[in-house]
N, C-alpha and C. Protein backbone atom coordinates (compact mmCIF):
# COMPACT_ATOMS: atom_id res chain seq x y z
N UNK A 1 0.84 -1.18 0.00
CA UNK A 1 0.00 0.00 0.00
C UNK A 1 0.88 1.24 0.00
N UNK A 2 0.55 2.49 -0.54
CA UNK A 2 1.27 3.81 -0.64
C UNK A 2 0.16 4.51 0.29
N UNK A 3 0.94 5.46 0.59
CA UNK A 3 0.12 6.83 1.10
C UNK A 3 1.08 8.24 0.74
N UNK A 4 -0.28 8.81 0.27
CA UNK A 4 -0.14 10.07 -0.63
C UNK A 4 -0.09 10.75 0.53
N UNK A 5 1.14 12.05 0.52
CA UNK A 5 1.05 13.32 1.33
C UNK A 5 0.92 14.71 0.09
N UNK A 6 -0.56 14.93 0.52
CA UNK A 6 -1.06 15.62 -0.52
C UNK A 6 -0.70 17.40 -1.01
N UNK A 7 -0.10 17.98 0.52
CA UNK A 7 0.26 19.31 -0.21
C UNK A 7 2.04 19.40 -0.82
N UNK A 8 2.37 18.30 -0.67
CA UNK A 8 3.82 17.97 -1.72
C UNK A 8 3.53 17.01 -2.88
N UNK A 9 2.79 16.42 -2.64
CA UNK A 9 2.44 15.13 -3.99
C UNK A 9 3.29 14.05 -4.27
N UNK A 10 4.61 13.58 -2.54
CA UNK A 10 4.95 12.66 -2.32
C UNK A 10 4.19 11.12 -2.15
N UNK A 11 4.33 10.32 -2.57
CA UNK A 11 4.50 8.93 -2.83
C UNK A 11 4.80 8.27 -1.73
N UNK A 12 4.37 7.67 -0.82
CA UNK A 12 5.49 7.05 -0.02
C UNK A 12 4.92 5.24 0.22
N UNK A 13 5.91 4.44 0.64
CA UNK A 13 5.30 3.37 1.39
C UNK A 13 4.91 3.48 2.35
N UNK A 14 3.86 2.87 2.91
CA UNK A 14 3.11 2.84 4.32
C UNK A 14 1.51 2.93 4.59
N UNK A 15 1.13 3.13 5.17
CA UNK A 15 -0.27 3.36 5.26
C UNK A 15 -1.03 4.41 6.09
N UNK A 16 -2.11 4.97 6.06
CA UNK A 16 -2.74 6.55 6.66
C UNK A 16 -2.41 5.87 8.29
N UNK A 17 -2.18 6.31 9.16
CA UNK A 17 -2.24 6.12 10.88
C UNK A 17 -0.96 5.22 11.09
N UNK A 18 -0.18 5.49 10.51
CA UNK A 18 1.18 4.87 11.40
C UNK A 18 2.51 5.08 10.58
N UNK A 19 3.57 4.41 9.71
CA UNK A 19 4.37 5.16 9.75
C UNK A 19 5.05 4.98 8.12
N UNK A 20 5.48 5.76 7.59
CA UNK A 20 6.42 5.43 5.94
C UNK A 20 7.02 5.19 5.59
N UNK A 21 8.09 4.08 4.90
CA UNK A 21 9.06 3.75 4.86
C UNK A 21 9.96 4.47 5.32
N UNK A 22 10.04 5.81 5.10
CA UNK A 22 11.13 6.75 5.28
C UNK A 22 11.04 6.95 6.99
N UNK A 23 10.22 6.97 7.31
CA UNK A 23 10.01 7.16 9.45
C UNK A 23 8.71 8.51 9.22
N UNK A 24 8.51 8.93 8.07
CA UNK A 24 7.25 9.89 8.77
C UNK A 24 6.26 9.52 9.39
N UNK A 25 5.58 10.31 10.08
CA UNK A 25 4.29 9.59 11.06
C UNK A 25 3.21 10.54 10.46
N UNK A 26 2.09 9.60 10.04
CA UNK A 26 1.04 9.94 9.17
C UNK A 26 -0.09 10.01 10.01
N UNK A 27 0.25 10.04 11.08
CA UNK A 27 -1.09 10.41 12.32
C UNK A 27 -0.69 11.64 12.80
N UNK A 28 0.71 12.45 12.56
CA UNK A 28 0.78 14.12 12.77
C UNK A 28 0.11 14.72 11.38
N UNK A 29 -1.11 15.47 11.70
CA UNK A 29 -1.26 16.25 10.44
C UNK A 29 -2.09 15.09 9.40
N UNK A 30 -2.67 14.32 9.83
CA UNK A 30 -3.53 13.09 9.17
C UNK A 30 -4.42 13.92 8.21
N UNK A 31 -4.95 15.26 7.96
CA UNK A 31 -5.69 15.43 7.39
C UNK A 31 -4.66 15.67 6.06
N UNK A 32 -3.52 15.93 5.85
CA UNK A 32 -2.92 15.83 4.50
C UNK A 32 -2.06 14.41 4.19
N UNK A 33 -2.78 13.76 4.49
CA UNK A 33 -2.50 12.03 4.41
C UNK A 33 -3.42 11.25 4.00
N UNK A 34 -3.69 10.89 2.57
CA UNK A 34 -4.43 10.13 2.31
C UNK A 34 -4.06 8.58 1.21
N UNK A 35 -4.31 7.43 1.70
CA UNK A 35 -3.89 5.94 1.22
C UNK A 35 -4.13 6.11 -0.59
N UNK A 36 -3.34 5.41 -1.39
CA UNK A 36 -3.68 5.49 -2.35
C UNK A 36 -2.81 4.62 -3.47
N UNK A 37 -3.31 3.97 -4.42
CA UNK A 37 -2.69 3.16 -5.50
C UNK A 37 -1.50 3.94 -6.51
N UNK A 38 -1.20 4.83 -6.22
CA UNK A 38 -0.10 5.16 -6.95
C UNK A 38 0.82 5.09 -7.02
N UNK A 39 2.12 5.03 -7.64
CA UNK A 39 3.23 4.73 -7.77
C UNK A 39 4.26 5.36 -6.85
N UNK A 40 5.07 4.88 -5.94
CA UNK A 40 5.93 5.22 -4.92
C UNK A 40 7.11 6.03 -5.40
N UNK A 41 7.02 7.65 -5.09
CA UNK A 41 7.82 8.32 -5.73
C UNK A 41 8.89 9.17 -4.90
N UNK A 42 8.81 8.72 -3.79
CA UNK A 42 9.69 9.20 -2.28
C UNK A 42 11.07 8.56 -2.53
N UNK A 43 11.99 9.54 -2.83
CA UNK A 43 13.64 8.68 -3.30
C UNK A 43 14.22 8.84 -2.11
N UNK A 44 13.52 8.68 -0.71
CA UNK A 44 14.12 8.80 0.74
C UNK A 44 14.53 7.14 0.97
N UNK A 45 15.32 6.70 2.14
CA UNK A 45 16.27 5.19 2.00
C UNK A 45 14.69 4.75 2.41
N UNK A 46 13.99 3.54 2.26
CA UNK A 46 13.02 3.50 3.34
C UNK A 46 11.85 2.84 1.96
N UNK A 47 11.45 3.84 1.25
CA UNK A 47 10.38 3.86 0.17
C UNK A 47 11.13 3.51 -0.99
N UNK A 48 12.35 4.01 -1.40
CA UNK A 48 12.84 3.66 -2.63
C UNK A 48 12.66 1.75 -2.88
């Protein structure tokens, strides 16, 4: 699963309420976090 952080239009692995490949936490600020089928575009160590 990916989750979209929507006011950058990062890509990441992980899912909405816990955490992204890279270590962000998607339960700070959950309202610009939303799950989504798109292609993982975060070149951080973690998501790549």
């Amino acid at each position: 699963m990916a989750v979209k952080h929507i006011p950058t239009g990062v890509v990441h692995i992980g899912n909405k309420g816990g955490r992204t490949g890279c270590s962000y936490d998607t339960r700070v600020n959950a309202s610009h976090w939303i799950n989504t089928n798109e292609r993982v575009n975060c070149k951080k160590n973690g998501c790549r």
